[in-house]
Protein backbone atom coordinates (compact mmCIF):
# COMPACT_ATOMS: atom_id res chain seq x y z
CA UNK A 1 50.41 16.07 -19.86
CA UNK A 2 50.51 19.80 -17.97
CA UNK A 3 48.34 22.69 -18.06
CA UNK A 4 50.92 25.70 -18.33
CA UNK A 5 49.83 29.07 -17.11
CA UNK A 6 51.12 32.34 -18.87
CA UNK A 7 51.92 35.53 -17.43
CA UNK A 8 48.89 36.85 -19.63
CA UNK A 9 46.61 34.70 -17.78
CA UNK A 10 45.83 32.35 -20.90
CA UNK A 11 46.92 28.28 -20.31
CA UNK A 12 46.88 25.69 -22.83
CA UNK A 13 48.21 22.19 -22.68
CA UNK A 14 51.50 20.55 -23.32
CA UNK A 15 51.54 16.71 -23.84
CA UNK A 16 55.15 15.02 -24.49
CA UNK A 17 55.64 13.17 -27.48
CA UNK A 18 59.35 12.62 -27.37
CA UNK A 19 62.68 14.25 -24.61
CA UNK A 20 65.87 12.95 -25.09
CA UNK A 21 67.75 14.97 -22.54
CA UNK A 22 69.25 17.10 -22.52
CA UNK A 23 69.51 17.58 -26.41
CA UNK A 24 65.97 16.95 -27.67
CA UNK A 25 61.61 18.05 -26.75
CA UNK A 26 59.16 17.81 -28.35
CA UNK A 27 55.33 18.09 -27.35
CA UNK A 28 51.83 18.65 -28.62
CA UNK A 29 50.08 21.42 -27.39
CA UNK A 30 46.04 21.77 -27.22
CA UNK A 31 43.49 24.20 -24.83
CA UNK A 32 44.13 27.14 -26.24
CA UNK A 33 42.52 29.90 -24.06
CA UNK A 34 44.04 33.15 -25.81
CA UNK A 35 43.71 34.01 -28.81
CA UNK A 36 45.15 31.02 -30.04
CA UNK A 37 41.84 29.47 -29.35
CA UNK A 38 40.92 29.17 -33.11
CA UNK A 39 43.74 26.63 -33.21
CA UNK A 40 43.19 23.28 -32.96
CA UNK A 41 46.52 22.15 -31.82
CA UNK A 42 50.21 23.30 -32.16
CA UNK A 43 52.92 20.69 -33.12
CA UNK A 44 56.03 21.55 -33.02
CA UNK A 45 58.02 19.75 -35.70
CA UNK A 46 61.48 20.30 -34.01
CA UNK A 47 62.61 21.33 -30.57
CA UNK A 48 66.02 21.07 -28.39
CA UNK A 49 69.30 22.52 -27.46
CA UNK A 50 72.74 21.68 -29.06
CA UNK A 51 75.51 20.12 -27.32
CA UNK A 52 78.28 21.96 -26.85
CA UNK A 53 76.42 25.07 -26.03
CA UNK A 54 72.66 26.60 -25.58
CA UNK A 55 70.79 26.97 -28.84
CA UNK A 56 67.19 26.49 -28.65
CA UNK A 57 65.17 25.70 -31.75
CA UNK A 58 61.50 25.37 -31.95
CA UNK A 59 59.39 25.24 -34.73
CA UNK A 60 55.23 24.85 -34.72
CA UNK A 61 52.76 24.09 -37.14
CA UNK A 62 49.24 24.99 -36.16
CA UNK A 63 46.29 23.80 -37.34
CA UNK A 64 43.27 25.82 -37.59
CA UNK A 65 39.87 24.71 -36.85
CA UNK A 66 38.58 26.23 -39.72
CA UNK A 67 39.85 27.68 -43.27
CA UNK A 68 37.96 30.84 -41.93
CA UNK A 69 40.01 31.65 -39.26
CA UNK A 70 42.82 31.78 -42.04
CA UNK A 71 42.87 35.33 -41.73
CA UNK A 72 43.34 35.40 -38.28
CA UNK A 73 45.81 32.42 -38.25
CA UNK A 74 48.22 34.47 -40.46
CA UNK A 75 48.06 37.22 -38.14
CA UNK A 76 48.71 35.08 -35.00
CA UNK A 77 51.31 33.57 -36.81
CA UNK A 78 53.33 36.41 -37.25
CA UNK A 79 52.85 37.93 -33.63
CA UNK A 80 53.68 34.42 -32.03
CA UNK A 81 57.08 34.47 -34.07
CA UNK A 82 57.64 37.79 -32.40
CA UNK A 83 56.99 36.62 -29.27
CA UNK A 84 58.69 33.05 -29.83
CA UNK A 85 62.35 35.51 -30.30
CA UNK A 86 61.88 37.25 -27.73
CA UNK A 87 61.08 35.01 -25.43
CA UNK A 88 64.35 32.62 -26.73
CA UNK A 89 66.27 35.55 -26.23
CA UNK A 90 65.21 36.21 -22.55
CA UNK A 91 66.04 32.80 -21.45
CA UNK A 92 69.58 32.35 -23.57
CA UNK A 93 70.32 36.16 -21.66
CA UNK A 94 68.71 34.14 -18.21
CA UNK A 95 70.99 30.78 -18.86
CA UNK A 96 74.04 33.34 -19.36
CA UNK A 97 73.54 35.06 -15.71
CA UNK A 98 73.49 31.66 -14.47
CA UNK A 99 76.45 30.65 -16.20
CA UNK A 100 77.91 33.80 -15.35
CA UNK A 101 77.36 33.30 -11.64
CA UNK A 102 78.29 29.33 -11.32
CA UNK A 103 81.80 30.88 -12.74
CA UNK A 104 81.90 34.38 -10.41
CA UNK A 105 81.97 36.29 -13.84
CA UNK A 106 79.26 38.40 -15.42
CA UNK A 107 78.00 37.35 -18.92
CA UNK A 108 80.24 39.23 -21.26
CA UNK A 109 83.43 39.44 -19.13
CA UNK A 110 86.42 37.76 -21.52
């Protein structure tokens, strides 16, 4: 179990349920300080990368404290996805420039 701190300031807590490396993750996460806060817990259902190159999947299902915070939930739902791509995209572009550099090329170079 780890506390993870975000750029944003929030933290919330990562527990591993299963890691098969390299291929496979998967954890629960709990302490919500951001907004997330009117979630109980996160699970993701799936979570890994692919032999034979870097994909990264993650899914989540969240479960909300209460059916009030529906509302709310939805909202955070949709921002998080947002966030989720982007963030997947920053670190395939990151494991590139790495990849690049361990071979003296830069990512894109044939």
């Amino acid at each position: 179990m780890a506390t993870v701190h975000s750029t944003d300031g929030s933290t919330h807590t990562e527990r591993a349920l299963l890691a098969e490396r390299p291929t496979l993750y998967a954890a629960e996460i709990s302490g919500f300080s951001s907004a997330f806060a009117c979630s109980r817990r996160a699970r993701p259902s799936a979570g890994g990368w692919s032999p034979g190159g870097t994909r990264l999947e993650r899914t989540f299902a969240f479960e909300l404290r209460s059916p009030l915070h529906w509302p709310l939930g939805a909202a955070l739902g949709s921002l998080f996805r947002k966030a989720l791509r982007r963030n997947h995209e920053n670190f395939l572009r990151h494991l590139e420039r790495q990849e690049g550099a361990a071979t003296g090329s830069e990512a894109g170079d044939p």
